[in-house]
PDB file of N, CA and C in Angstrom:
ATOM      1  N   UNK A   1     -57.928  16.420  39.094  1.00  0.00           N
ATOM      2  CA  UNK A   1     -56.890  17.407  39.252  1.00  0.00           C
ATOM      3  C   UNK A   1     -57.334  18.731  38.659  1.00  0.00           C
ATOM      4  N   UNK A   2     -58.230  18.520  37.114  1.00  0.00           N
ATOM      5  CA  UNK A   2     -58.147  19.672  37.120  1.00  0.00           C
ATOM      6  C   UNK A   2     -59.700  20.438  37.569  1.00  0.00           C
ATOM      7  N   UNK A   3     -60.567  20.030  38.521  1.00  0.00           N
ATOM      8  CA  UNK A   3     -61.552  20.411  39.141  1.00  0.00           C
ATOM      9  C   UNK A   3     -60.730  21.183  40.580  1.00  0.00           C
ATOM     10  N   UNK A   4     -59.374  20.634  40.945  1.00  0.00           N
ATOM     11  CA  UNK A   4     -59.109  21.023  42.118  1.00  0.00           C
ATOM     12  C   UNK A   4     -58.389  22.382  41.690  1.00  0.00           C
ATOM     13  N   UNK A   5     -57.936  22.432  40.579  1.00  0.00           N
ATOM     14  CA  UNK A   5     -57.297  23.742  40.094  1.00  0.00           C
ATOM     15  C   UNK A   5     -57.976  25.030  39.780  1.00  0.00           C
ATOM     16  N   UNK A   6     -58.906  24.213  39.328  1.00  0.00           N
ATOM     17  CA  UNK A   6     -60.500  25.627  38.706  1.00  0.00           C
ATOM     18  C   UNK A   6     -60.752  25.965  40.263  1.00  0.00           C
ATOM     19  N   UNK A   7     -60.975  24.928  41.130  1.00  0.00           N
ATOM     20  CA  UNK A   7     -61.517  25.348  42.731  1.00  0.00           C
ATOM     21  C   UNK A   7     -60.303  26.324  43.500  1.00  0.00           C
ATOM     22  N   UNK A   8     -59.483  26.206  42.994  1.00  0.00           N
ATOM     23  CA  UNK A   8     -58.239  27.000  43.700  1.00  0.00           C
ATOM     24  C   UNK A   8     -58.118  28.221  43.168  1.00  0.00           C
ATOM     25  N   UNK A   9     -58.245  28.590  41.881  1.00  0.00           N
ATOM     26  CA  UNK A   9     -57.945  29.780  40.580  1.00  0.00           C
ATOM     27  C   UNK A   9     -59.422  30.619  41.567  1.00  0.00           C
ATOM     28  N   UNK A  10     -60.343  29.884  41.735  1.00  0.00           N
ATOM     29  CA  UNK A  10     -61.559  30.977  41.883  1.00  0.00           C
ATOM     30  C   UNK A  10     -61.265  31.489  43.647  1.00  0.00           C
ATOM     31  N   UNK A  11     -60.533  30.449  43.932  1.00  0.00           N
ATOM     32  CA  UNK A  11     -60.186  30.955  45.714  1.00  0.00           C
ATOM     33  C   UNK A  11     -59.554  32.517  45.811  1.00  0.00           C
ATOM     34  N   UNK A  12     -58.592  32.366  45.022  1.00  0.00           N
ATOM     35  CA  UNK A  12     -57.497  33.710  45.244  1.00  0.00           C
ATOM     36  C   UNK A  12     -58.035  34.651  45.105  1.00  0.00           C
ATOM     37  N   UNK A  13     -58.540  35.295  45.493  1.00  0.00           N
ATOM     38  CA  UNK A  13     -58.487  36.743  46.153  1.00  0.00           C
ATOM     39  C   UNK A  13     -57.698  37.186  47.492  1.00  0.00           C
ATOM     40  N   UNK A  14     -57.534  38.549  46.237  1.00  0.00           N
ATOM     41  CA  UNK A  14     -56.108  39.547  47.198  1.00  0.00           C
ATOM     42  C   UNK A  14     -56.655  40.525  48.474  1.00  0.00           C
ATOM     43  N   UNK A  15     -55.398  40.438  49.524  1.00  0.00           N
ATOM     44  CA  UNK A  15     -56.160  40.616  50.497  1.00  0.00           C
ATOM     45  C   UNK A  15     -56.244  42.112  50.895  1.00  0.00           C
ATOM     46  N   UNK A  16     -57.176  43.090  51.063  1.00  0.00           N
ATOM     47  CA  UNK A  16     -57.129  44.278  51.348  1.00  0.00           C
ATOM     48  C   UNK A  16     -55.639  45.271  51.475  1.00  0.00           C
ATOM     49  N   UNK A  17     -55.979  46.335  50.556  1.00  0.00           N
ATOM     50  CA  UNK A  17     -54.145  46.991  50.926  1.00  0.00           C
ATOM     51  C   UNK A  17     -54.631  47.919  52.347  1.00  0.00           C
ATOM     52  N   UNK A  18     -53.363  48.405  52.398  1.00  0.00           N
ATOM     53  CA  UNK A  18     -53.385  49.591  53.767  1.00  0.00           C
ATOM     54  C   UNK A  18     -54.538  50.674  53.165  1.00  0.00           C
ATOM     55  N   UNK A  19     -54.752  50.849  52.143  1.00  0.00           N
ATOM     56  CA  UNK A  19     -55.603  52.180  51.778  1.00  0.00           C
ATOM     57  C   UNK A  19     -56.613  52.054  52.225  1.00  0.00           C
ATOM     58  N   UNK A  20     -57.118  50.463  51.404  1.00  0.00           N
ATOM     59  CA  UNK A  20     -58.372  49.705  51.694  1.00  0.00           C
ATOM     60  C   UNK A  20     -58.590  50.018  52.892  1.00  0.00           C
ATOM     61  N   UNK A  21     -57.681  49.302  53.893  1.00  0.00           N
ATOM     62  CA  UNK A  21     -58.032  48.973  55.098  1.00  0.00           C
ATOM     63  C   UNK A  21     -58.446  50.089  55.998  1.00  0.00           C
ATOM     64  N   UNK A  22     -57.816  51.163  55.440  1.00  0.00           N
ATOM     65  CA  UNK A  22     -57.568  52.175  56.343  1.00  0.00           C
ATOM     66  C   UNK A  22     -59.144  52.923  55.580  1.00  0.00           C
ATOM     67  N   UNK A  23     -59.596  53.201  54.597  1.00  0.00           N
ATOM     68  CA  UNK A  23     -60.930  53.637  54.256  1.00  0.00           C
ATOM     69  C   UNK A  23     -62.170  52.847  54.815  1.00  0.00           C
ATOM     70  N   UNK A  24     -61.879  51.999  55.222  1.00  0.00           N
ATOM     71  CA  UNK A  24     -62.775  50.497  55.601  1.00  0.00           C
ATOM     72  C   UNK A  24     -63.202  51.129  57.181  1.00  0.00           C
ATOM     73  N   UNK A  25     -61.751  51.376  58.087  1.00  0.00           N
ATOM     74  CA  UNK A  25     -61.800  51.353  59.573  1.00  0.00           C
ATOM     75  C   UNK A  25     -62.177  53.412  59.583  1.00  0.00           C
ATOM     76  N   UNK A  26     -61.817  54.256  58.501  1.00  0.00           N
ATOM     77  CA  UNK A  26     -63.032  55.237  58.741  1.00  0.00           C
ATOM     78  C   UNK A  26     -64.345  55.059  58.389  1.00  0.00           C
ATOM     79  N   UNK A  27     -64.614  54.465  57.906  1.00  0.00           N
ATOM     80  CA  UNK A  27     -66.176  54.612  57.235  1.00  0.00           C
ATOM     81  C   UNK A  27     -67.130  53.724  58.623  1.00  0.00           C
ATOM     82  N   UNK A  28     -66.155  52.922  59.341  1.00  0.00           N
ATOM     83  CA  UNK A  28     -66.628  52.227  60.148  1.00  0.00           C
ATOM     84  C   UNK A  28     -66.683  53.343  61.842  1.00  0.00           C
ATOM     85  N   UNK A  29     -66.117  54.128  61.877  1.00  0.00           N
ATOM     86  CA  UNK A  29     -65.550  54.747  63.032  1.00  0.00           C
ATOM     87  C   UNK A  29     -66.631  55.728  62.867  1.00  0.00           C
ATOM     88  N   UNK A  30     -67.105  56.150  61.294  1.00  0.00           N
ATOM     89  CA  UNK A  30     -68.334  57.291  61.176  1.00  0.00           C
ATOM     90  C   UNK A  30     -69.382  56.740  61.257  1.00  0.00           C
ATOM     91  N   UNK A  31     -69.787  55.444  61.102  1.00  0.00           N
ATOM     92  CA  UNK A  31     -70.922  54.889  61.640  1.00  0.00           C
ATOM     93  C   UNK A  31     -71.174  54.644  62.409  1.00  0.00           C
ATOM     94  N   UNK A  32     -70.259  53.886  63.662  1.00  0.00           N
ATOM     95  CA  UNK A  32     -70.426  53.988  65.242  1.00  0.00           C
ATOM     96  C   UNK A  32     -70.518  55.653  65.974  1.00  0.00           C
ATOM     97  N   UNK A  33     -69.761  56.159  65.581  1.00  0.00           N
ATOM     98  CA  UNK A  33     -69.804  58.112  65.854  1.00  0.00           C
ATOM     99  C   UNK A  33     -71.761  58.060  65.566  1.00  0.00           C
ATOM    100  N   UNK A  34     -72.278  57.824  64.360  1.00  0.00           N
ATOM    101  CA  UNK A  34     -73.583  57.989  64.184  1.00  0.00           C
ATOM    102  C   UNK A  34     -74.630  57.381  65.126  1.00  0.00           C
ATOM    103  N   UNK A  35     -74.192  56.632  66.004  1.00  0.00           N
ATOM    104  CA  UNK A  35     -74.817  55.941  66.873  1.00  0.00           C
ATOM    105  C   UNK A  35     -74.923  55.961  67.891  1.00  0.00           C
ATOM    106  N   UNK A  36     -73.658  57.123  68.478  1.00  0.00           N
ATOM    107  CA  UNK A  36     -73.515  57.887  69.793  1.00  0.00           C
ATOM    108  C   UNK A  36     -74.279  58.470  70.189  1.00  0.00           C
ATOM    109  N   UNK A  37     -75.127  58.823  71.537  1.00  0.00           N
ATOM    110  CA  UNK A  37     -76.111  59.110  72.034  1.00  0.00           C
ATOM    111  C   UNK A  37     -75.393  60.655  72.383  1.00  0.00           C
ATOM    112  N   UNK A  38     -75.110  61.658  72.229  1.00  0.00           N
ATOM    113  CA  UNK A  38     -74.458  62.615  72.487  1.00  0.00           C
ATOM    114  C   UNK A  38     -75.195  63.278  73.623  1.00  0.00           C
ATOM    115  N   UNK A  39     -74.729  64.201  74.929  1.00  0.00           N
ATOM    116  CA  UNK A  39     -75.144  64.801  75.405  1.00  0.00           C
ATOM    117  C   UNK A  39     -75.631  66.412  75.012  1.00  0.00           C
ATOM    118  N   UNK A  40     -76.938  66.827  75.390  1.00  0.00           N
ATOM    119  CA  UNK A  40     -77.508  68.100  75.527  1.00  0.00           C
ATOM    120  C   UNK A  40     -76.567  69.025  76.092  1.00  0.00           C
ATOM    121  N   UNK A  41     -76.452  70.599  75.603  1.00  0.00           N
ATOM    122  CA  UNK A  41     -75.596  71.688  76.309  1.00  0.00           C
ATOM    123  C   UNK A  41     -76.047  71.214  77.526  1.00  0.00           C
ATOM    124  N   UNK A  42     -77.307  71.384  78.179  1.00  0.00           N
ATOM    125  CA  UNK A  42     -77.673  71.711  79.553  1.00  0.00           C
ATOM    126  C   UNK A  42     -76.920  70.320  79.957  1.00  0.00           C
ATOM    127  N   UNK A  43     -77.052  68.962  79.549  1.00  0.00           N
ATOM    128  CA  UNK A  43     -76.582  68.127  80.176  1.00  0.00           C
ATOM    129  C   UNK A  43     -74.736  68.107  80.757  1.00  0.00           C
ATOM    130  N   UNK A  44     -74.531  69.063  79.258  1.00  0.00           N
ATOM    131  CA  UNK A  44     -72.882  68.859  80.046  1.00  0.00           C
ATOM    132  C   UNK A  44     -72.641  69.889  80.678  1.00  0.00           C
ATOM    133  N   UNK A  45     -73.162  71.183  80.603  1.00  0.00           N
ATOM    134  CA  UNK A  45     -73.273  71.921  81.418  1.00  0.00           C
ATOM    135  C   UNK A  45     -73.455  71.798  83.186  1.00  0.00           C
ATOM    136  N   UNK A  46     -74.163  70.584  83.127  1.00  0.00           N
ATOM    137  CA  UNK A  46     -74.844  70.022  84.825  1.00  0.00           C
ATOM    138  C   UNK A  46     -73.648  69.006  84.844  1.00  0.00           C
ATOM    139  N   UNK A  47     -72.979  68.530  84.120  1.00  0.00           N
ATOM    140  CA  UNK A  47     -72.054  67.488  84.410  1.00  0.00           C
ATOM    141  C   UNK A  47     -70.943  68.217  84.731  1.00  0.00           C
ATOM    142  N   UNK A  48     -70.328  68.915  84.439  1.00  0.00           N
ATOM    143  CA  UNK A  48     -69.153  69.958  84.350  1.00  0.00           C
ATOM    144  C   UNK A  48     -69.096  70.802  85.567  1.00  0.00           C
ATOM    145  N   UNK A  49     -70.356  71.545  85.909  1.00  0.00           N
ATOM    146  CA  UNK A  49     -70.962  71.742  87.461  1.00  0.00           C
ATOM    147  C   UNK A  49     -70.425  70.899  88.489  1.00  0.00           C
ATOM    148  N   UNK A  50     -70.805  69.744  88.529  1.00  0.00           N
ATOM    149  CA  UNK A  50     -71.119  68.339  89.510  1.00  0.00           C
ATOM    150  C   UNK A  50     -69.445  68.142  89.811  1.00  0.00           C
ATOM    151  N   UNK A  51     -68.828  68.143  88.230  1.00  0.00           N
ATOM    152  CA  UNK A  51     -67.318  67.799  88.834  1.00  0.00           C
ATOM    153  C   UNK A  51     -66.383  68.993  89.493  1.00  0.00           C
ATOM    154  N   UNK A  52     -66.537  70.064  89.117  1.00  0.00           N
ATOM    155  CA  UNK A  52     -66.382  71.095  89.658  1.00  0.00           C
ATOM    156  C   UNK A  52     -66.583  71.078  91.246  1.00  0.00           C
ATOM    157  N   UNK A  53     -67.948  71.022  91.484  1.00  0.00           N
ATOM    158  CA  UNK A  53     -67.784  70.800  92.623  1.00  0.00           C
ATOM    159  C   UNK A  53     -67.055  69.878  93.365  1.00  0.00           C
ATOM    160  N   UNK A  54     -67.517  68.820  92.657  1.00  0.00           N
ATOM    161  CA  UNK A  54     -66.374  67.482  93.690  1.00  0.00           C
ATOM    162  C   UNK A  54     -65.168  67.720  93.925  1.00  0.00           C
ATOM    163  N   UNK A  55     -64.533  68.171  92.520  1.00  0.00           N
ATOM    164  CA  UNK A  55     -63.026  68.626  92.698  1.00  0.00           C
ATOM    165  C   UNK A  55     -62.777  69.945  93.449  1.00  0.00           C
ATOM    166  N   UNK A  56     -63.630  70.760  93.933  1.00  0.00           N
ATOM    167  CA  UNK A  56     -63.254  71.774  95.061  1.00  0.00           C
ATOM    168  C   UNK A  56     -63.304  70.892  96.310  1.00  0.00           C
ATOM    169  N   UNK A  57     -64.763  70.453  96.926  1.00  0.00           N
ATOM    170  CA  UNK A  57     -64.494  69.840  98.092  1.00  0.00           C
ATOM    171  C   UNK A  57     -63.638  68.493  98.065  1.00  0.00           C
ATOM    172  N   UNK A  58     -63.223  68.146  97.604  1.00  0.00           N
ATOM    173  CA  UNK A  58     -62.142  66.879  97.613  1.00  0.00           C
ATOM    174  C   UNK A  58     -61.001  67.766  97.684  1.00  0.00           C
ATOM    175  N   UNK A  59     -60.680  68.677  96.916  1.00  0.00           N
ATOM    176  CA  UNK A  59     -59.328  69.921  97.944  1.00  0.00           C
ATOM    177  C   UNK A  59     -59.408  70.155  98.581  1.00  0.00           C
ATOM    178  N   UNK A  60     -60.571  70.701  99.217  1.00  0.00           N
ATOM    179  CA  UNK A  60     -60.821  71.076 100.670  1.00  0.00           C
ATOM    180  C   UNK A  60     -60.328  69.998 101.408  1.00  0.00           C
ATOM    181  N   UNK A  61     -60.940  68.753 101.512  1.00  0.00           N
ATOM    182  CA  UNK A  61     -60.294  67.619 102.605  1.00  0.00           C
ATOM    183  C   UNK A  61     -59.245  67.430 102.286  1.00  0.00           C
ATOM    184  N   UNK A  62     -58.653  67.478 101.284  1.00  0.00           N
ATOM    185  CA  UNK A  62     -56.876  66.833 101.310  1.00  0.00           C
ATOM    186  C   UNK A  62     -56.162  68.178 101.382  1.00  0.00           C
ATOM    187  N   UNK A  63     -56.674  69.027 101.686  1.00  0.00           N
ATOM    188  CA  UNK A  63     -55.331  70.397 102.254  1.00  0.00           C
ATOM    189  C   UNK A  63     -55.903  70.206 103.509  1.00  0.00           C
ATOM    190  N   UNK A  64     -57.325  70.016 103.774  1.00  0.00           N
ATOM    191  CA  UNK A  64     -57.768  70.180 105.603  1.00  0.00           C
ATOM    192  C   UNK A  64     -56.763  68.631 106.447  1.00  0.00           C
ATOM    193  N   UNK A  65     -56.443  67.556 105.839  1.00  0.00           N
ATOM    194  CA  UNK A  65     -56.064  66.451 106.110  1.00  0.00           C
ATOM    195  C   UNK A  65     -54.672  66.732 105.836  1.00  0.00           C
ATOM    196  N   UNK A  66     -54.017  67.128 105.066  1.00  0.00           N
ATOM    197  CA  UNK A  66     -52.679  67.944 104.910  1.00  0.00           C
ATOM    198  C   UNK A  66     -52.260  68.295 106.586  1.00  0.00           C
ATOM    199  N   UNK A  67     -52.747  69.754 106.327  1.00  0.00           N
ATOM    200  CA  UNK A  67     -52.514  70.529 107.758  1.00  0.00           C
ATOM    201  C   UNK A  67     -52.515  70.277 108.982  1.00  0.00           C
ATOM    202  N   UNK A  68     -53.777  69.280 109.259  1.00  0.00           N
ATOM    203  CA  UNK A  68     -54.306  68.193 110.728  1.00  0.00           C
ATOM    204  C   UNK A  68     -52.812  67.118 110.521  1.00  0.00           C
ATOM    205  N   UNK A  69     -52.201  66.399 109.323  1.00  0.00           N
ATOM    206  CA  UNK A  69     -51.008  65.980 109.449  1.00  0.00           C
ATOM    207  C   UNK A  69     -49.759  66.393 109.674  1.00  0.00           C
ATOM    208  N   UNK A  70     -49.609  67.343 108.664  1.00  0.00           N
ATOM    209  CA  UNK A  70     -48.670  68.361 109.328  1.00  0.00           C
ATOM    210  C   UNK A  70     -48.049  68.943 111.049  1.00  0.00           C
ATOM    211  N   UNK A  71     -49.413  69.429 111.690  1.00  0.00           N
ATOM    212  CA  UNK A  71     -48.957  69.745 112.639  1.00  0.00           C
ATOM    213  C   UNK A  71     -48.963  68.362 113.739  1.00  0.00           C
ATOM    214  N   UNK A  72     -49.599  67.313 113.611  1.00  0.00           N
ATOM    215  CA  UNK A  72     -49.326  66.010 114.155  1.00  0.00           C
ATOM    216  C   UNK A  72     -47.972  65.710 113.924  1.00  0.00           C
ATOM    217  N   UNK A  73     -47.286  65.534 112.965  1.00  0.00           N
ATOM    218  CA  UNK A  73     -46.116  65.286 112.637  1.00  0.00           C
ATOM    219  C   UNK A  73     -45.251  66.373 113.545  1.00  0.00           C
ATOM    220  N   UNK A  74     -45.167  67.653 113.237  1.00  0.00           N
ATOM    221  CA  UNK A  74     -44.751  68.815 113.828  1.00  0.00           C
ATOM    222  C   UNK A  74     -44.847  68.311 115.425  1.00  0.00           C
ATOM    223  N   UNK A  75     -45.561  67.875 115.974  1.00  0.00           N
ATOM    224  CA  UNK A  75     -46.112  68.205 117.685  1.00  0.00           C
ATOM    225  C   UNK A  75     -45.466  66.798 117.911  1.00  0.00           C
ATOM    226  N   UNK A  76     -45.331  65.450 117.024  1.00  0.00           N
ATOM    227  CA  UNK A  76     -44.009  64.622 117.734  1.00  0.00           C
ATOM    228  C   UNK A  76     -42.723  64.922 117.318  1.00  0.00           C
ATOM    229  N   UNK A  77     -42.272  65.567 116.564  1.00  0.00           N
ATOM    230  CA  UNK A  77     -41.139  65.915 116.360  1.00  0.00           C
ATOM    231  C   UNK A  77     -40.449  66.996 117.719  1.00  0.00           C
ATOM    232  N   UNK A  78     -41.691  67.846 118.139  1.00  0.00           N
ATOM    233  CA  UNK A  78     -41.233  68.446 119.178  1.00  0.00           C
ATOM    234  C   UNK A  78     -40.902  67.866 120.546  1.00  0.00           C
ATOM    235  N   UNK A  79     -42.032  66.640 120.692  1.00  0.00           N
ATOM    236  CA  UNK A  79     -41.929  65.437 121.782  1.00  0.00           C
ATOM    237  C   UNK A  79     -40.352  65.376 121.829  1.00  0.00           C
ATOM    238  N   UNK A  80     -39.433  64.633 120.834  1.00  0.00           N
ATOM    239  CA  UNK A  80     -38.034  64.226 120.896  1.00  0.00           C
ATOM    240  C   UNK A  80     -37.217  65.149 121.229  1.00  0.00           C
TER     241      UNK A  80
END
């Protein structure tokens, strides 16, 4: 009995507070951040480009696909 008590007394440890925890999950968030492969100006510069563009011509077809609907719609409405 009293081997199982000494084995229990040395178990207890208390379990992390919010401070803890919360100093624990930054220190951890700045070490993965340290491990981020970050992009070059020029790289986001060429990335920022690329979407730019996409997002103009992808307006272009959905106002050009707009209008081609529009007046389809318009030209059976006149049918009735």
């Amino acid at each position: 009995m009293e081997t199982q008590l000494t084995h229990m007394a040395t178990q207890t440890t208390e379990t992390p507070g919010a401070i803890d925890r919360a100093k624990t999950f930054v220190h951890d968030v700045r070490n993965e951040l340290g491990k981020v492969n970050w992009p070059t100006q020029n790289d986001l510069k060429s990335s920022t480009t690329v979407v730019f563009i996409f997002l103009a011509l992808l307006g272009i077809i959905v106002g050009a696909m707009d209008l081609v609907l529009q007046n389809v719609v318009l030209w059976l409405f006149r049918l009735t």
